[in-house]
Structure formats: structure tokens, C-alpha cells
C-alpha atoms as a PDB file:
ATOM      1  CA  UNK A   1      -9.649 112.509-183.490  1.00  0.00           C
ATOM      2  CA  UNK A   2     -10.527 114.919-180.895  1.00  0.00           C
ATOM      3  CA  UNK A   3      -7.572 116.458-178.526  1.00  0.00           C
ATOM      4  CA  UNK A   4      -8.363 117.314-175.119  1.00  0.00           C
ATOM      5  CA  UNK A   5      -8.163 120.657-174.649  1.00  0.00           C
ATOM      6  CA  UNK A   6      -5.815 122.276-171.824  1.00  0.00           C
ATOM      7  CA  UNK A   7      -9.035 123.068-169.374  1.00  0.00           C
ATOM      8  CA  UNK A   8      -9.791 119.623-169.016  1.00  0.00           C
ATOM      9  CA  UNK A   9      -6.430 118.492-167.975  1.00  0.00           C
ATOM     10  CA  UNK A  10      -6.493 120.810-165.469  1.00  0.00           C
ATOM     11  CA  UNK A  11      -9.750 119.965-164.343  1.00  0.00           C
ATOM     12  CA  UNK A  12      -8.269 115.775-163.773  1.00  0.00           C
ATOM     13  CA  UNK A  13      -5.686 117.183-162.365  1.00  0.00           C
ATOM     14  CA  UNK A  14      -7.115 119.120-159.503  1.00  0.00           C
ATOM     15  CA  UNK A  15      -9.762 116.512-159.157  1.00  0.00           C
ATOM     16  CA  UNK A  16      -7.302 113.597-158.102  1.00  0.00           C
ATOM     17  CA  UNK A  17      -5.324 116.626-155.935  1.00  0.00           C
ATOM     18  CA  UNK A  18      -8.813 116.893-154.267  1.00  0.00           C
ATOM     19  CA  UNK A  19      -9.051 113.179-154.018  1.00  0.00           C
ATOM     20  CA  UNK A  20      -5.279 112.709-152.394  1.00  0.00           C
ATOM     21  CA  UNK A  21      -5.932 115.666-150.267  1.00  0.00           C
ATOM     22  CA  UNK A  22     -10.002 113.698-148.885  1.00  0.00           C
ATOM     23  CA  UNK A  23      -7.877 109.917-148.863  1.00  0.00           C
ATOM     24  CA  UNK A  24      -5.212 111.764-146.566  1.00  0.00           C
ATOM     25  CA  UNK A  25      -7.374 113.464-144.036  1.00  0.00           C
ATOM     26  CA  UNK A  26      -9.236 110.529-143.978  1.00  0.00           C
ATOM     27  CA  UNK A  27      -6.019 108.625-143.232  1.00  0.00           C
ATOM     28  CA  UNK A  28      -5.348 110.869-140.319  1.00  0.00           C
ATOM     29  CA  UNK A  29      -8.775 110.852-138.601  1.00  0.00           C
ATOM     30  CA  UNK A  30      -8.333 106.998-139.038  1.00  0.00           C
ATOM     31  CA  UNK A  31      -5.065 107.280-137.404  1.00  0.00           C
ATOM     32  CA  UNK A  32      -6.607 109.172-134.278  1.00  0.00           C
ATOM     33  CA  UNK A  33      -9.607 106.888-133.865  1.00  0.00           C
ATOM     34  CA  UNK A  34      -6.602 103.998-133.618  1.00  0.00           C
ATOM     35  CA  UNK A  35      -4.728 106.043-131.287  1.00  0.00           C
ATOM     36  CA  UNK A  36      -7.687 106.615-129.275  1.00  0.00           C
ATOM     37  CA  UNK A  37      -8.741 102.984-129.072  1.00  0.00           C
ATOM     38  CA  UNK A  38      -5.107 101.774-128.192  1.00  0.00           C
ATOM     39  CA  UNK A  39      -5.413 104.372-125.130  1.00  0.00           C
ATOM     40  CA  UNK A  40      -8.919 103.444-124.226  1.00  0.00           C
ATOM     41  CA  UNK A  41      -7.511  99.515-124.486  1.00  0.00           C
ATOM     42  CA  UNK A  42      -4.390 100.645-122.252  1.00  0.00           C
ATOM     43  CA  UNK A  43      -6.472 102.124-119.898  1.00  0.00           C
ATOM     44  CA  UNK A  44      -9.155  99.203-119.589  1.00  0.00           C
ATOM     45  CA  UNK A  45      -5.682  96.629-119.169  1.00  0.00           C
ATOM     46  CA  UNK A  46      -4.768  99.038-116.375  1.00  0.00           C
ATOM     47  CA  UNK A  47      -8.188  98.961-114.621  1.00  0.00           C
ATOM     48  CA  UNK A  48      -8.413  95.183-114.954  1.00  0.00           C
ATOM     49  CA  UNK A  49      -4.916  95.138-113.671  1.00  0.00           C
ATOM     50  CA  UNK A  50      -5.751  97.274-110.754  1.00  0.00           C
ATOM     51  CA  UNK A  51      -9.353  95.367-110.099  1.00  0.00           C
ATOM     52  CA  UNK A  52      -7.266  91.809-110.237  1.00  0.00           C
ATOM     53  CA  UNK A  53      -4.441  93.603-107.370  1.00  0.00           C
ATOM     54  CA  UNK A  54      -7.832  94.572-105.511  1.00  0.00           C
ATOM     55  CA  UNK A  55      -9.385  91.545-105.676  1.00  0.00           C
ATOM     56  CA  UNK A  56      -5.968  89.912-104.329  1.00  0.00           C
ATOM     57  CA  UNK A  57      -5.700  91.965-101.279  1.00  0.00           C
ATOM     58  CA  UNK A  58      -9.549  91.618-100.552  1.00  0.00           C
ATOM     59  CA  UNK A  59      -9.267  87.596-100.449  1.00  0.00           C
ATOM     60  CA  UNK A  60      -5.588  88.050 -98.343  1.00  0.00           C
ATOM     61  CA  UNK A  61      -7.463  90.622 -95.715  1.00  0.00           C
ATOM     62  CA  UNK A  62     -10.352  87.635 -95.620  1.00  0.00           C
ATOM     63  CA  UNK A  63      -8.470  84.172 -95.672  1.00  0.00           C
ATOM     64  CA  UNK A  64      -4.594  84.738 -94.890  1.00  0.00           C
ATOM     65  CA  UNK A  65      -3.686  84.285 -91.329  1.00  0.00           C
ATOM     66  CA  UNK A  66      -2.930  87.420 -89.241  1.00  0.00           C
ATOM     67  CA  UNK A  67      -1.707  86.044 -86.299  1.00  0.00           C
ATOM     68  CA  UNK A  68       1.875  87.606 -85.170  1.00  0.00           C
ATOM     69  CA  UNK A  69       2.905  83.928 -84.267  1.00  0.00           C
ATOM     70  CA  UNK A  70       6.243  82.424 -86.336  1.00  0.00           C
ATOM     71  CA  UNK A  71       6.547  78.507 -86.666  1.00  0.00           C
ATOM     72  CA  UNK A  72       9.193  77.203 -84.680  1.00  0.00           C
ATOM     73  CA  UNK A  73      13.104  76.771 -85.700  1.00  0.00           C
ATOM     74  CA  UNK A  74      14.520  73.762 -83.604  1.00  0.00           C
ATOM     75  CA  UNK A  75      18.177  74.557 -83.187  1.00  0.00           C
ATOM     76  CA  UNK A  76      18.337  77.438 -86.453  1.00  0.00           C
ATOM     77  CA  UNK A  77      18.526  80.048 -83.224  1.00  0.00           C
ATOM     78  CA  UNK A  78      21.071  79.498 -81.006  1.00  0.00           C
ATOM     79  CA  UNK A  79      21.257  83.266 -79.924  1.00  0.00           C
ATOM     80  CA  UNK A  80      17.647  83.605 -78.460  1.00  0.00           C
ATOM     81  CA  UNK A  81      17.465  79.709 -76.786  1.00  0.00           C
ATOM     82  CA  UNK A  82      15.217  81.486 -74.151  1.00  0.00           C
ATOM     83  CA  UNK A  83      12.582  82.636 -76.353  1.00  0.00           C
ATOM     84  CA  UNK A  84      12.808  79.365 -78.857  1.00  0.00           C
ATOM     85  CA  UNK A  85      12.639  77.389 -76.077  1.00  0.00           C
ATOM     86  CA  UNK A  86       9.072  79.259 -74.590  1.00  0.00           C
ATOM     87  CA  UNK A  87       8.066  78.868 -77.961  1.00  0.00           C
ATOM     88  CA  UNK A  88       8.417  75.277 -78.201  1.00  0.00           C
ATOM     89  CA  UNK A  89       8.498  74.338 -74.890  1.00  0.00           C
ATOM     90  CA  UNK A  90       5.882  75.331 -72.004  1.00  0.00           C
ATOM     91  CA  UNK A  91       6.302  74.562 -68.882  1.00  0.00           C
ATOM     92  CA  UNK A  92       4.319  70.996 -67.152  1.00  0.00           C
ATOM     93  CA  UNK A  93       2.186  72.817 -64.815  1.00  0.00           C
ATOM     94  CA  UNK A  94       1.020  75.000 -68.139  1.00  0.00           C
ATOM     95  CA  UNK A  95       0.836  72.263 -70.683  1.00  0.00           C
ATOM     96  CA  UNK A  96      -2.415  71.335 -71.729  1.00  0.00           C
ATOM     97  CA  UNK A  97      -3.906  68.252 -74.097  1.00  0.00           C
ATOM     98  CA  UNK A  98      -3.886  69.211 -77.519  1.00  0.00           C
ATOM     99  CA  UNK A  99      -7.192  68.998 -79.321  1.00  0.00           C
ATOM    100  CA  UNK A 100      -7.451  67.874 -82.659  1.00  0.00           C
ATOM    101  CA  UNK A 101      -8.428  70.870 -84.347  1.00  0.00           C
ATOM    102  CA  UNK A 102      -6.540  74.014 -84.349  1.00  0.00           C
ATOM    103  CA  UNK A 103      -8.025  76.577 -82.226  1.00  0.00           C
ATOM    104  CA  UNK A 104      -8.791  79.885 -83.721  1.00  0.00           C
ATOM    105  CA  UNK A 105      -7.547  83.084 -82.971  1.00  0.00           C
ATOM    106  CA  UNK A 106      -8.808  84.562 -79.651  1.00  0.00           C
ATOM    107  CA  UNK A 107     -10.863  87.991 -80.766  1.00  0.00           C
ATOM    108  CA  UNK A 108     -10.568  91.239 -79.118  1.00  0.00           C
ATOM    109  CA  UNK A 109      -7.127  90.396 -76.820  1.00  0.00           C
ATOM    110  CA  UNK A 110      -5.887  93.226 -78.143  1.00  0.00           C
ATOM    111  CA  UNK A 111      -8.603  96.008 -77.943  1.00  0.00           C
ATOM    112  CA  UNK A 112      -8.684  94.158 -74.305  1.00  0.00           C
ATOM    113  CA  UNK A 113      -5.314  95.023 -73.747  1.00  0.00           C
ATOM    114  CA  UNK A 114      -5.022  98.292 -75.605  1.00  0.00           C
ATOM    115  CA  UNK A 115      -8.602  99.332 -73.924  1.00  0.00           C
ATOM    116  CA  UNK A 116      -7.741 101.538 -70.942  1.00  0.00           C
ATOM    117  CA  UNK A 117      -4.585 103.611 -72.238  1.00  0.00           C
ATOM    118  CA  UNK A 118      -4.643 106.853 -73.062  1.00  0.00           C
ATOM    119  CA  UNK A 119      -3.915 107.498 -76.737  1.00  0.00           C
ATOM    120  CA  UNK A 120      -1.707 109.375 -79.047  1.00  0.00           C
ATOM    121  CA  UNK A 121      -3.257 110.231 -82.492  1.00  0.00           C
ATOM    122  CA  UNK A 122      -0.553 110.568 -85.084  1.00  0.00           C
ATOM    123  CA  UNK A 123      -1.790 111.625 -88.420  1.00  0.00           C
ATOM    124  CA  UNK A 124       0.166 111.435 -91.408  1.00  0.00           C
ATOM    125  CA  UNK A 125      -0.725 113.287 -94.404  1.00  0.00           C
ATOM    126  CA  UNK A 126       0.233 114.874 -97.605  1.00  0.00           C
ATOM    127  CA  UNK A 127       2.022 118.026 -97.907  1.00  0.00           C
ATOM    128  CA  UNK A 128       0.448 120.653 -99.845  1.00  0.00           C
ATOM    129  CA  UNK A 129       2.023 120.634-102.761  1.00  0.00           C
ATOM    130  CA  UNK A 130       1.247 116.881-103.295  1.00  0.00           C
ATOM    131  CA  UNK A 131      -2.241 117.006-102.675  1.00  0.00           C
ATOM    132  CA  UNK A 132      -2.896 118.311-106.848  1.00  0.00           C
ATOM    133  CA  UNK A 133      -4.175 115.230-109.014  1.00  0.00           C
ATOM    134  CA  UNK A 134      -1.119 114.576-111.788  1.00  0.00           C
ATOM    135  CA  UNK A 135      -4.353 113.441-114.355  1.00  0.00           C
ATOM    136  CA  UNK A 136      -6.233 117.284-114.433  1.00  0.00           C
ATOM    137  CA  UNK A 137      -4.261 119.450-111.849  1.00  0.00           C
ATOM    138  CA  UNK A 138      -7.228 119.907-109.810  1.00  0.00           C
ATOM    139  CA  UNK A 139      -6.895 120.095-105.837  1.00  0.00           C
ATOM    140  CA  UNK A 140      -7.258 116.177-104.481  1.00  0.00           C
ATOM    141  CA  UNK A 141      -9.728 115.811-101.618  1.00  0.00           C
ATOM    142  CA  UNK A 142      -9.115 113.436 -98.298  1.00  0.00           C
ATOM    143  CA  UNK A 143     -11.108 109.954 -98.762  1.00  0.00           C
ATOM    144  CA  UNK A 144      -9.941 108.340 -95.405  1.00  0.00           C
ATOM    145  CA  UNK A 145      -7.134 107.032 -94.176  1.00  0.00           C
ATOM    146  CA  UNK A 146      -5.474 103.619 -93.259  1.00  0.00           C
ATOM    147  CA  UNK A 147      -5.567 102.677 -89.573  1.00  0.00           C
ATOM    148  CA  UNK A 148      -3.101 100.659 -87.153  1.00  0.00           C
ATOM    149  CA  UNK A 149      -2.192 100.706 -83.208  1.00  0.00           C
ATOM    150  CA  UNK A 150       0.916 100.442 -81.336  1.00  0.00           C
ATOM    151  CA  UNK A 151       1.482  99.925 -78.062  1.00  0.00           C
ATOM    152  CA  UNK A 152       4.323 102.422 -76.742  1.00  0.00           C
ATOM    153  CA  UNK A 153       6.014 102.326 -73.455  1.00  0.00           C
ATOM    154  CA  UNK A 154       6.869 105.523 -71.792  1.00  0.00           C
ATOM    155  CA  UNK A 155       6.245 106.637 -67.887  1.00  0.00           C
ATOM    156  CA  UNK A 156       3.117 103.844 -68.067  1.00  0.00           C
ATOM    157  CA  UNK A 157       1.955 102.955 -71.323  1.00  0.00           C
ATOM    158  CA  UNK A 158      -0.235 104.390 -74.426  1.00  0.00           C
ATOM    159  CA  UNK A 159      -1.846 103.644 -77.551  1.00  0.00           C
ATOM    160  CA  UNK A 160      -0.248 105.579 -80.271  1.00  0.00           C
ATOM    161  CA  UNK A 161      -3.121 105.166 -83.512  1.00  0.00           C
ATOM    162  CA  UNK A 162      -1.016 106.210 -86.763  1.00  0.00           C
ATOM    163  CA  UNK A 163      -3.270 107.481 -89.268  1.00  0.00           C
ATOM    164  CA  UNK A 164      -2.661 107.015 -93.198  1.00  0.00           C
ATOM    165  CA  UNK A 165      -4.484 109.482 -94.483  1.00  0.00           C
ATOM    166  CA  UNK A 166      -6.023 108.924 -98.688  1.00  0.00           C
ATOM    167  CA  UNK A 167      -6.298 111.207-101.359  1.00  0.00           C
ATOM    168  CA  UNK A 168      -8.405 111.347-104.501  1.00  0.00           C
ATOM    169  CA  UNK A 169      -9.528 114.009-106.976  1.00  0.00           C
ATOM    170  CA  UNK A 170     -13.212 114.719-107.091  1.00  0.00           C
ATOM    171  CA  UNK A 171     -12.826 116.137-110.952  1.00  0.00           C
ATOM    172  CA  UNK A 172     -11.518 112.523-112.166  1.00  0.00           C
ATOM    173  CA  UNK A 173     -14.452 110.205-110.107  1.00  0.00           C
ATOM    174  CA  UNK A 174     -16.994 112.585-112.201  1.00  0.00           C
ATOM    175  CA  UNK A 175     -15.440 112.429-115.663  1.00  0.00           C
ATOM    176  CA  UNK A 176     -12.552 109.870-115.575  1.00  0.00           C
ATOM    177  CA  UNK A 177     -12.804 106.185-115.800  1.00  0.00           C
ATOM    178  CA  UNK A 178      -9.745 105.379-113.442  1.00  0.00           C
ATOM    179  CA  UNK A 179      -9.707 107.577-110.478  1.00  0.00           C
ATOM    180  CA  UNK A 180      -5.960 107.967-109.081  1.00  0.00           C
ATOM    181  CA  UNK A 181      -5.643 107.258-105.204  1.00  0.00           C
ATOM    182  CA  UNK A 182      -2.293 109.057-103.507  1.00  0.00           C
ATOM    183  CA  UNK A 183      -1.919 107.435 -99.680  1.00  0.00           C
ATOM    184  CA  UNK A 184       0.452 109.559 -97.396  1.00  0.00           C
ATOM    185  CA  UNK A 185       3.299 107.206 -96.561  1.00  0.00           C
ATOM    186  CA  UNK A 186       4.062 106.743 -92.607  1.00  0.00           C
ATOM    187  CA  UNK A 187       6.631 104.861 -90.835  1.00  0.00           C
ATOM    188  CA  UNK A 188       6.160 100.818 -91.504  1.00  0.00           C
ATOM    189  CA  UNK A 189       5.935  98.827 -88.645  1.00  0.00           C
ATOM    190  CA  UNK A 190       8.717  96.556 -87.763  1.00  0.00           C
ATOM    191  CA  UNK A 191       6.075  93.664 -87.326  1.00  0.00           C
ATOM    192  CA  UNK A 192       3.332  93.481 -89.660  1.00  0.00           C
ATOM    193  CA  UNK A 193      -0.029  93.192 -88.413  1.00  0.00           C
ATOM    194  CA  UNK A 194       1.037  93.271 -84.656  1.00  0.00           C
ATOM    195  CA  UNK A 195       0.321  96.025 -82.157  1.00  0.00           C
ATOM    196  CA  UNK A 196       3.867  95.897 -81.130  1.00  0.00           C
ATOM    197  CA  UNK A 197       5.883  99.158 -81.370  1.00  0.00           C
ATOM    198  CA  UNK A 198       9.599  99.837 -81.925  1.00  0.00           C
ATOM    199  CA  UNK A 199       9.832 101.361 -78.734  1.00  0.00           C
ATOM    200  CA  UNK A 200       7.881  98.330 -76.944  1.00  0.00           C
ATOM    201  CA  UNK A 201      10.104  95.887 -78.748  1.00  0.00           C
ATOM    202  CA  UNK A 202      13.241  97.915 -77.662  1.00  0.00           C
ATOM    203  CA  UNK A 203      12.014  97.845 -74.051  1.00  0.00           C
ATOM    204  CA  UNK A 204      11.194  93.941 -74.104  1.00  0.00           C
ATOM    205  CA  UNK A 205      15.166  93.592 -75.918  1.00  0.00           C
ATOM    206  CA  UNK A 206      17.138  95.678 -73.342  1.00  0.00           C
ATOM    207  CA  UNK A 207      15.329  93.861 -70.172  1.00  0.00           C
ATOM    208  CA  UNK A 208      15.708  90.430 -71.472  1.00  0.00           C
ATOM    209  CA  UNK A 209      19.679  90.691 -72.677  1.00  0.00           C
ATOM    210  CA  UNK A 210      20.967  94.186 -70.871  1.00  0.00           C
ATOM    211  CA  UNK A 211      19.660  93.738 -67.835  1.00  0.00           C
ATOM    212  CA  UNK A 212      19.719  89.704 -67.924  1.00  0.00           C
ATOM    213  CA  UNK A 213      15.823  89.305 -67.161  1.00  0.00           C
ATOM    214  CA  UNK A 214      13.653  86.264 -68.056  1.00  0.00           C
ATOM    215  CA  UNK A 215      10.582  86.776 -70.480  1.00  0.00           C
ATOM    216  CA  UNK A 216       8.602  85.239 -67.397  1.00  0.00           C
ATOM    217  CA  UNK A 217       9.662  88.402 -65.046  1.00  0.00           C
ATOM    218  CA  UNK A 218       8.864  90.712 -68.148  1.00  0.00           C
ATOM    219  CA  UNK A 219       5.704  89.155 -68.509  1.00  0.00           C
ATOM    220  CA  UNK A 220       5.410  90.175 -64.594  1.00  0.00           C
ATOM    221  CA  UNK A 221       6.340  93.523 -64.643  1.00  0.00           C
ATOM    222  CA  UNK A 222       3.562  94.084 -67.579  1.00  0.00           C
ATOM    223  CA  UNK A 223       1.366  92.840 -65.696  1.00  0.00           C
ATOM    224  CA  UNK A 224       1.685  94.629 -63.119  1.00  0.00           C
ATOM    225  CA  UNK A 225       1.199  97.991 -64.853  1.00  0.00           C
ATOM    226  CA  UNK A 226      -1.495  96.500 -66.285  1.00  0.00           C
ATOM    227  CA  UNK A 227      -0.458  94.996 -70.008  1.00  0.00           C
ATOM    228  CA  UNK A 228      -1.406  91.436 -70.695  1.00  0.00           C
ATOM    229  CA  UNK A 229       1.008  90.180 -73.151  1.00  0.00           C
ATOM    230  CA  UNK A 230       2.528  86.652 -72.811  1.00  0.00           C
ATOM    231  CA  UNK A 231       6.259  85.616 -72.537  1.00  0.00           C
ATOM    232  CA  UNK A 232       5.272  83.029 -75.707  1.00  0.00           C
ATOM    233  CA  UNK A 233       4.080  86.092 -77.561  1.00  0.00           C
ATOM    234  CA  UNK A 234       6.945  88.280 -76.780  1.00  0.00           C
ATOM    235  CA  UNK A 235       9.207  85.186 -77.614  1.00  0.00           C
ATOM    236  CA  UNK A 236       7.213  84.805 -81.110  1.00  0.00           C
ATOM    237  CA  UNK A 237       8.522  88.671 -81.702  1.00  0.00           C
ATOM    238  CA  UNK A 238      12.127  88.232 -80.626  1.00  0.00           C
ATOM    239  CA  UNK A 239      12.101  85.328 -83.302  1.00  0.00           C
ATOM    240  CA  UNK A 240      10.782  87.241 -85.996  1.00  0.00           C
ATOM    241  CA  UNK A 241      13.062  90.185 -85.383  1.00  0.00           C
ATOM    242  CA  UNK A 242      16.292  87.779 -84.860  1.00  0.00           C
ATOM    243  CA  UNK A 243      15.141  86.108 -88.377  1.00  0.00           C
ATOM    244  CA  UNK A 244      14.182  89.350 -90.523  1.00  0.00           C
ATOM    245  CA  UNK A 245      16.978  92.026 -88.713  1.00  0.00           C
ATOM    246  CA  UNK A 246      19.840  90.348 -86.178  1.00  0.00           C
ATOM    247  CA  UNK A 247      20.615  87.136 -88.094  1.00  0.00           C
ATOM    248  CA  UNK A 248      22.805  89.147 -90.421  1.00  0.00           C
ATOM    249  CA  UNK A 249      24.964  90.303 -87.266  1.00  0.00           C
ATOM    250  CA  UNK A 250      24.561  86.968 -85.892  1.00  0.00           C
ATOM    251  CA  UNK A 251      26.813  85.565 -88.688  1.00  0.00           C
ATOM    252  CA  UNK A 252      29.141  88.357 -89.533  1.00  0.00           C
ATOM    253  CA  UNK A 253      30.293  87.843 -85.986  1.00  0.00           C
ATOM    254  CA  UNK A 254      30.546  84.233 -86.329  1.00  0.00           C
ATOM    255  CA  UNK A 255      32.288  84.312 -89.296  1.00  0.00           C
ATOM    256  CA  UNK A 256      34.800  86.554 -87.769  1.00  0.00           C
ATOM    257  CA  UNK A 257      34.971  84.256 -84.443  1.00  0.00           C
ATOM    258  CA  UNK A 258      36.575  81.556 -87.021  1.00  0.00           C
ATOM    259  CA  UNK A 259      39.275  83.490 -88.375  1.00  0.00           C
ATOM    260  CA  UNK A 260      40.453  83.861 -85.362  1.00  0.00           C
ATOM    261  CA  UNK A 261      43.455  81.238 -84.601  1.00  0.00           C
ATOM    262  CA  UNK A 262      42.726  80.537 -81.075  1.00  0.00           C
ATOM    263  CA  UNK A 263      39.085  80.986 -79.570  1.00  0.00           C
ATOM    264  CA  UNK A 264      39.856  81.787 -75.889  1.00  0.00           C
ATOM    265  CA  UNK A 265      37.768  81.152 -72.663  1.00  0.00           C
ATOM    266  CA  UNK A 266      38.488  81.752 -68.819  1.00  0.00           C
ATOM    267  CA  UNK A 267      38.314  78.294 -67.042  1.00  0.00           C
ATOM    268  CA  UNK A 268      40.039  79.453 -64.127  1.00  0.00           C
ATOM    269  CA  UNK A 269      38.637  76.854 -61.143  1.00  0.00           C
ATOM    270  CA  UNK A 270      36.833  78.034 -58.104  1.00  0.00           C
ATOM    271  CA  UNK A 271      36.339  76.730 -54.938  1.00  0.00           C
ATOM    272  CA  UNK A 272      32.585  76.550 -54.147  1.00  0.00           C
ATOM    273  CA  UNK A 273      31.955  73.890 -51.151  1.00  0.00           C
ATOM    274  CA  UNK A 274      34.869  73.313 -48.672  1.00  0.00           C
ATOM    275  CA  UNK A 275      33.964  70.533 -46.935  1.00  0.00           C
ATOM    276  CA  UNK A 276      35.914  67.305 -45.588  1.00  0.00           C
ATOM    277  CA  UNK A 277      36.712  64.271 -48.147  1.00  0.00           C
ATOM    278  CA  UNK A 278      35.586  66.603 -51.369  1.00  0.00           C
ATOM    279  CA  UNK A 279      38.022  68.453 -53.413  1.00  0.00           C
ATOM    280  CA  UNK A 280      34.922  71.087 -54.484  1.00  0.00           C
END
């Protein structure tokens, strides 16, 4: 019988420590390919993620309605009658025969209305210090910017155009498949999609309930320095702004009104007419 001798032991030996040694490094590279496939996958989810949220807003720019107009609330608004009531309601010399398809929205009242005013650019844009990509560090670039008009009264009227402005970095649309776009964040209008500024909307509320005006004389005085906007439009925006802000207020105070015990009210009588055989 032959005994192994001491050498060759040793020789086994180191040659399965070589083999452990190859079976774990190839362990770990196998590892980092995984990782690196469950970050490429990640990153592909995102993109399809981000393509889908494009796709959504492309088909909602195209085929949702933009018009500023709310449906009508019979009775839900008891606060703003006047405005309900142009809404629902024009008057007989005005009314016309409905047709039996739905007319579509008129284009270019607005840049008809906005035409003539002198404008206010108002950019809004990053800071400094926010314009570095958060993917390589590298300085981002300006791409653009978002877009919208407002009509603002002050002694006349003008066009303030608040600009969005877009960042992207120039280092990741080279190398990187998903290119990170930063948008500097301005004020949000209080109507969506309308021309209609906080300061315009402020006007229209103190004439109609401060100074006890009719949306027919507002529509007037407009006109008269030259702005064409309707009293069923401005009624459509007093609507919307009772429904999304006021109708909070609206009932809080009513609530309170009916804890009260007694609701008072002055019907003291006056004498209007004094004439023979009538008591007013």
C-alpha cells in the first residue's frame, strides 16, 4: 500500500483553496451583474412610468375640455343667486334657439381681448444653487419654460405673461438614459386654464358685493376701458371660486347662525305712499 506523502496533501489542499477562492469571486461578479440588471430594470420601470404620465398629459392637452365654464348648481348657491342666475338664466331679448349640437369653443377671444395691453413679463426661475443636476453635479442648462397670461387690473389694464422657466443637464441627455427635468415653481393660478388674475377676480368681487354693482354694469365699465369679458363668464368664475374657496365660510357661518336661539330681523314698517283710502 502506498501512503501519500505530506507534499501531496498540501498540494489538494491549496488546490480546492484556489477553487473556493475562483467559485467566490465568481459569486461576486455574479452578484454585481444582478445588481446591475435590477438597476437597469428600475430604471426602464421608471422611464415607462414617466413615458405612460407623458402620454397622459399629451391626450388631456388634446381631448379634455379647457373651457373656464362650470355646469350649473340649481339652488346648491344661495350666496351668489346673481351670478347662478346669469348662468342659467339669460335674459329674453338675449336668448337664442338652441341648436342641436354643441357649439365649440370660440378661438382667439382671448388673444382678442388680451391683444392691445401693454405687458408685464414675469420670469420665474431657479436660484443658483438649484440649477446643479442631483444625477452628475454638473451645471443644468435652461430648456424653455412654461407659458400662461393674466389679465391684471391696475390704472387701465395689462397682460402680465408668467414665465416657468425648465432646466435640464446637458452631461445626462449625452450619456444618461433618463434625463432629469427641474421646472422653477411660480405662483398657481386661482383658475386653471383661464386668463383671469387674482387681482382681476378681486376687482370683479369688491364691485359686485362692496360696492353693490350688477355683473351687467361690470360688464359695462370693462367695456368701456376696452375689455370684452361677459357678465356669464365672470358669473362662471364667481361659481368656481364660491365652490373651490368661499363655500367653507359659507357654512361655518351658517352653522353658527343655528346655534343661535333667536335669529333676529328689523321689520320695522314704513310708510311709502300716503294717499286717501290706502293704509301704505
Amino acid at each position: 500500500m502506498i501512503k501519500p506523502s505530506a507534499l501531496n496533501l498540501e498540494n489538494v489542499d491549496q488546490n480546492v483553496k484556489n477553487y473556493i477562492e475562483y467559485m467566490e469571486t465568481r459569486l461576486s461578479e455574479k452578484e454585481c451583474m444582478l445588481l446591475e440588471l435590477q438597476t437597469k430594470l428600475q430604471q426602464r420601470d421608471d422611464k415607462i412610468v414617466w413615458l405612460l404620465e407623458q402620454l397622459k398629459l399629451k391626450n388631456r392637452k388634446i381631448f379634455s375640455s379647457s373651457s373656464e365654464k362650470t355646469a350649473s348648481v340649481c339652488g346648491e348657491l344661495p350666496f351668489f343667486n346673481e351670478p347662478e342666475a346669469i348662468h342659467d338664466e339669460l335674459d329674453e331679448t338675449e336668448k337664442q334657439p338652441e341648436p342641436s349640437y354643441r357649439n365649440k369653443k370660440q378661438k382667439g377671444h382671448k388673444e382678442k381681448i388680451l391683444k392691445d395691453l401693454p405687458v408685464e413679463i414675469e420670469d420665474v426661475k431657479l436660484p443658483e444653487s438649484g440649477q446643479t443636476c442631483t444625477c452628475c453635479g454638473n451645471p443644468m442648462h435652461e430648456m424653455g419654460f412654461d407659458e400662461r397670461e393674466e389679465l391684471v387690473p391696475v390704472t387701465g389694464y395689462k397682460v402680465r405673461v408668467i414665465r416657468e422657466y425648465k432646466y435640464s443637464c446637458r452631461h445626462c441627455e449625452q450619456t444618461a438614459e433618463n434625463v432629469r427635468i427641474i421646472k422653477a415653481k411660480g405662483p398657481k393660478p386661482v383658475i386653471e386654464k383661464s386668463y383671469a388674475s387674482a387681482e382681476l377676480l378681486s376687482h370683479i368681487i369688491g364691485q359686485k358685493y362692496f360696492n353693490a354693482s350688477s355683473l351687467y354694469r361690470i360688464e359695462r365699465s370693462l367695456s368701456l376701458d376696452g375689455i370684452d369679458v361677459s357678465r356669464q363668464t365672470m358669473s362662471n368664475w364667481l361659481i368656481y371660486l364660491y365652490k373651490k374657496y368661499f363655500c367653507r365660510y359659507y357654512d361655518y357661518l351658517h352653522k353658527e347662525l343655528l346655534k343661535q336661539d333667536i335669529i333676529q330681523a328689523d321689520e320695522t314698517t314704513v310708510q311709502v305712499l300716503r294717499e286717501e283710502g290706502r293704509d301704505a
